[in-house]
Protein backbone atom coordinates (compact mmCIF):
# COMPACT_ATOMS: atom_id res chain seq x y z
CA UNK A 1 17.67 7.06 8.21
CA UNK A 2 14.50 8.58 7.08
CA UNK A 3 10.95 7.34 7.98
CA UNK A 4 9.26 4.22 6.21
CA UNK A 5 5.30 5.01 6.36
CA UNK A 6 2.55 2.79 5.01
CA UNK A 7 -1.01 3.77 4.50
CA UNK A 8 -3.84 1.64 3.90
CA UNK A 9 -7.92 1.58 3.56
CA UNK A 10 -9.05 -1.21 5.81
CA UNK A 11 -12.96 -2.39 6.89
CA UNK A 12 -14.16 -2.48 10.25
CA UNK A 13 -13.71 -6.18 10.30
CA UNK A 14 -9.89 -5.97 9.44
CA UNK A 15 -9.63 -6.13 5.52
CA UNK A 16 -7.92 -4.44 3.09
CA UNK A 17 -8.65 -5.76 -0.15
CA UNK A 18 -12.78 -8.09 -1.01
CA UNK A 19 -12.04 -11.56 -2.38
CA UNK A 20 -11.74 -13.01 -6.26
CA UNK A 21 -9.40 -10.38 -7.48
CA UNK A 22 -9.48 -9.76 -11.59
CA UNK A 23 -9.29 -7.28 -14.04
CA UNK A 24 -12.65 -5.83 -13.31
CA UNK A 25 -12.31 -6.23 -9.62
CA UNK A 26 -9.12 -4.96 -9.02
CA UNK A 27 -9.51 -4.51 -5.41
CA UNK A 28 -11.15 -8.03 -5.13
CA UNK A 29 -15.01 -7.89 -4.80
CA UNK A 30 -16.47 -4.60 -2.78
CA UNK A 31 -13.08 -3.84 -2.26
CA UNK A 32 -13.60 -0.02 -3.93
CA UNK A 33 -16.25 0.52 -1.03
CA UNK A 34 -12.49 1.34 1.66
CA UNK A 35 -11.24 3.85 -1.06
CA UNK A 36 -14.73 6.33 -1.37
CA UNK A 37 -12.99 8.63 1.09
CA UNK A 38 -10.23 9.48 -1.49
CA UNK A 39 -12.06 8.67 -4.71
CA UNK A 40 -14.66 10.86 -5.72
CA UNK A 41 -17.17 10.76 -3.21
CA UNK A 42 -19.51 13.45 -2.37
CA UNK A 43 -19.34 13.05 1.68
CA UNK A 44 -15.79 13.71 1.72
CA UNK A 45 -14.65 16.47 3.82
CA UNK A 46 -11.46 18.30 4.47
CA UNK A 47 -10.78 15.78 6.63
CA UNK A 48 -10.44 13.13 3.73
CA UNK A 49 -8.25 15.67 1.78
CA UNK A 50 -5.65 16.16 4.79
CA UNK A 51 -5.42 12.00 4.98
CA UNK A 52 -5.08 12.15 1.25
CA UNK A 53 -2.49 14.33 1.21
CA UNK A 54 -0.84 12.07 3.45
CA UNK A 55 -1.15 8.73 0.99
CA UNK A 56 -0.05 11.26 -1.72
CA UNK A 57 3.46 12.24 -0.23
CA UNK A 58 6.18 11.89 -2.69
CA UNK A 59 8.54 9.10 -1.28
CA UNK A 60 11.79 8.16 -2.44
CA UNK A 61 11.25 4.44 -3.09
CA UNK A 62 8.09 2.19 -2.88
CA UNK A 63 7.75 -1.69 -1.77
CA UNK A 64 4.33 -3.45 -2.67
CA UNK A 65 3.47 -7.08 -3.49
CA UNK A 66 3.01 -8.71 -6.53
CA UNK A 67 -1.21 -8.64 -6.08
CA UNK A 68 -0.88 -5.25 -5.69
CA UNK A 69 0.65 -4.86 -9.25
CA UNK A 70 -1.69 -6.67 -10.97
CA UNK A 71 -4.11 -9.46 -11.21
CA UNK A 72 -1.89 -11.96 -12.92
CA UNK A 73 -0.64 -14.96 -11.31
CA UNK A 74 1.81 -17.98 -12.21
CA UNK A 75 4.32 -16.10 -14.97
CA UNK A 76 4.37 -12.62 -16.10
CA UNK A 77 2.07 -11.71 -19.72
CA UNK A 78 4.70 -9.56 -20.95
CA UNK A 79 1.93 -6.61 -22.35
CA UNK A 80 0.95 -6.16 -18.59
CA UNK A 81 2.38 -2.64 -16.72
CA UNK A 82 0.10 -2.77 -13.78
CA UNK A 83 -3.25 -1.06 -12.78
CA UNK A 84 -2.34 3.05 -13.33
CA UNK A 85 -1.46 3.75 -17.39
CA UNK A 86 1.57 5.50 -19.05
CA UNK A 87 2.16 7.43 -16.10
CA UNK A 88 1.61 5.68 -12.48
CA UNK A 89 1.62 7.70 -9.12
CA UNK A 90 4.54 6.49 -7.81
CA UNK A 91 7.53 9.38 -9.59
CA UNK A 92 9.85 6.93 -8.30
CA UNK A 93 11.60 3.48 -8.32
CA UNK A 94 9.02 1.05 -7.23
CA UNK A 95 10.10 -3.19 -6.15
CA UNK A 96 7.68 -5.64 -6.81
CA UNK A 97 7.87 -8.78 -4.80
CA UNK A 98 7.60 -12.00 -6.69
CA UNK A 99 8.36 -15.27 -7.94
CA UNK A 100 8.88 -14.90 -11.30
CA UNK A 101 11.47 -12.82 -13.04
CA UNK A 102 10.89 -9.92 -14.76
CA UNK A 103 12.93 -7.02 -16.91
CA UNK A 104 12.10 -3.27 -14.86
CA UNK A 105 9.57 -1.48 -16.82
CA UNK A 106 10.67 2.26 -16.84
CA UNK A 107 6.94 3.96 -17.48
CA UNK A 108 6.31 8.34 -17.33
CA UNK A 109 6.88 10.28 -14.86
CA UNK A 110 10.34 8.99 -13.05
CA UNK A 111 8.35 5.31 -12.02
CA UNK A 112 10.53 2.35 -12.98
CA UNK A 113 9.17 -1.46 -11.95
CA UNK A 114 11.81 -3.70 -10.29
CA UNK A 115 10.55 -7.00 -10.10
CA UNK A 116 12.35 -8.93 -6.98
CA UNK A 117 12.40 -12.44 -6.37
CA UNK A 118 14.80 -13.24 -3.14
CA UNK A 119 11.94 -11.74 -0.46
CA UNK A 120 10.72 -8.59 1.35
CA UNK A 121 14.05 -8.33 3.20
CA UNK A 122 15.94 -8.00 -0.44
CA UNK A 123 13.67 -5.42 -2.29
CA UNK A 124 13.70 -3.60 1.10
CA UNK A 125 17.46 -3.11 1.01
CA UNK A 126 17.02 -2.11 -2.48
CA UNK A 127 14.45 0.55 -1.78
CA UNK A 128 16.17 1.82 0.96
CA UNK A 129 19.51 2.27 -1.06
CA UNK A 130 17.83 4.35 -3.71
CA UNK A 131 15.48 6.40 -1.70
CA UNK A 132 17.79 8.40 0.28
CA UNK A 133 16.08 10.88 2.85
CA UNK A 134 12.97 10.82 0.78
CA UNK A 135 11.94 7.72 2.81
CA UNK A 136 10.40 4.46 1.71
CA UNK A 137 6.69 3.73 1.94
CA UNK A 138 5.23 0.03 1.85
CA UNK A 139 2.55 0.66 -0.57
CA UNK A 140 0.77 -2.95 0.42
CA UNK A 141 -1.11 -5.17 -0.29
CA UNK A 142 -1.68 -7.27 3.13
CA UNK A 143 0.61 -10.24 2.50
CA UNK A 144 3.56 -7.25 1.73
CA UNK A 145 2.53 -4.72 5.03
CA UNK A 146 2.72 -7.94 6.93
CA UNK A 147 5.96 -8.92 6.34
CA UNK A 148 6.74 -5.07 6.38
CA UNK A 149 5.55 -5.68 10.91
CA UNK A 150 6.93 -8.72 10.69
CA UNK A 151 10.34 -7.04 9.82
CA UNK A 152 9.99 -4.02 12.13
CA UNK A 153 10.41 -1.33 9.32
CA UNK A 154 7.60 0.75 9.23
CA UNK A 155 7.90 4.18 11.53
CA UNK A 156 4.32 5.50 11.20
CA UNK A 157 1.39 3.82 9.93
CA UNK A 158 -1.96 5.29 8.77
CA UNK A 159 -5.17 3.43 8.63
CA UNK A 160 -8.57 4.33 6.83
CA UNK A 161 -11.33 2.61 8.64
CA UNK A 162 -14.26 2.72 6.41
CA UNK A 163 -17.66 1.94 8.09
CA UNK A 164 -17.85 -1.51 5.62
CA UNK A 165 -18.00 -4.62 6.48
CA UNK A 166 -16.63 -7.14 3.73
CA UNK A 167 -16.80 -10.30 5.36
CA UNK A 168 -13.81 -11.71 3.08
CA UNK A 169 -11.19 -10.87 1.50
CA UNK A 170 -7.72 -9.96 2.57
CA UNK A 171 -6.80 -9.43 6.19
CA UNK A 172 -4.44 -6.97 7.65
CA UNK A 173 -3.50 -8.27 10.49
CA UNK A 174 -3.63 -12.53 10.38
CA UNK A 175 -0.68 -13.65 11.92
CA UNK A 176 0.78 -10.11 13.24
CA UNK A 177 1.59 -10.87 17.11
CA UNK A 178 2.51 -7.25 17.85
CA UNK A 179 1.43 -3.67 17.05
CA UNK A 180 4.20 -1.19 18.36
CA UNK A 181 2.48 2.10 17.50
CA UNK A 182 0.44 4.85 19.62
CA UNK A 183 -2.59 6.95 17.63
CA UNK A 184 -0.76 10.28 17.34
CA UNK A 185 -3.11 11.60 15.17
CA UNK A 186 -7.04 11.17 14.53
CA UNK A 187 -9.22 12.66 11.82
CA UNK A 188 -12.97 11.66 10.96
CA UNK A 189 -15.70 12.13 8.07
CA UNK A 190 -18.51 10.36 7.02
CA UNK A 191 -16.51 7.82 4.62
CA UNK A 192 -13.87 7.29 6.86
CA UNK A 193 -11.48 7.36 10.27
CA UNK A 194 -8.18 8.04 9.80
CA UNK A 195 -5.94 7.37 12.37
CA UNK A 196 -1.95 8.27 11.94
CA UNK A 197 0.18 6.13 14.06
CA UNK A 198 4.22 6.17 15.01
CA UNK A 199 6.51 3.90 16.54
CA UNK A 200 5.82 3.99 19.96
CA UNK A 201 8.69 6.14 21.56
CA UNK A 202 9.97 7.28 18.47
């Protein structure tokens, strides 16, 4: 079976997303300050485009949490099609975790939303089964990659240290009693440290 990756931003004191997520916070409060690295930023370097050309991959199937889709909470306002317009990132089926039913949204570009409501475990399966050997990548946010270690899916792992401290927010790793990665490889710029990690002994 092909590699599940995940590849998240996170602060030097272990968040991913700021608090008090909304419409014009979609990354909860400060949360933007993790993503200058990939977003604009006149400090990038070439280092910053190699670890965005990582996050950029094309993957065959996609896993991220409800928060991750949108703001919303409680049940579904039916106009909503999450953060990225007509035609997302994603070129492929992506499962939303939730507790509310939903019909898939089929939007541009090949990226269809399939809302699931049994668990991680269940829209896993389901991404697995479509992907193929274009892998699966656990697009986040926290509560999601958690479960993701929690299940012992993901095969490499890349983090984005940003020099930011938040304070608040969402964690990474709260509750995560293991890490069973080594740094394979290590890449550095002004916005950011990216570290790319795989199973250890895989």
């Amino acid at each position: 079976m092909s590699d599940t990756t995940c590849h998240m931003s996170i602060s030097l004191d272990g968040f991913v997303a700021g608090p008090r997520q909304s419409l014009d916070h979609g990354l909860g409060v400060r949360g933007h300050e993790l993503h200058a690295w990939h977003m604009g930023d006149a400090r990038a370097t070439s280092a910053d485009e190699i670890a965005n050309s990582w996050l950029m991959r094309p993957r065959g199937a996609y896993v991220m949490g409800r928060n991750m889709f949108g703001p919303i909470r409680g049940e579904w306002e039916p106009d909503w099609e999450g953060w990225w317009g007509a035609e997302p990132p994603y070129h492929a089926p992506v499962f939303v975790l939730t507790h509310h039913p939903r019909a898939p949204i089929e939007l541009a570009g090949g990226t269809t939303f399939h809302f699931v409501t049994d668990g991680f475990e269940a829209a896993y399966a389901q991404a697995v089964q479509v992907a193929g050997d274009r892998g699966v990548d656990i697009a986040g946010g926290a509560s999601t990659v958690r479960q993701a270690l929690a299940a012992d899916v993901i095969d490499e792992l890349v983090l984005d240290v940003a020099p930011v401290l938040l304070g608040a927010g969402e964690r990474l790793f709260d509750g995560v009693a293991r890490f069973p990665f080594e740094p394979v490889e290590t890449l550095h710029s002004p916005l950011a440290t990216h570290i790319r990690y795989r199973r250890a002994g895989g």
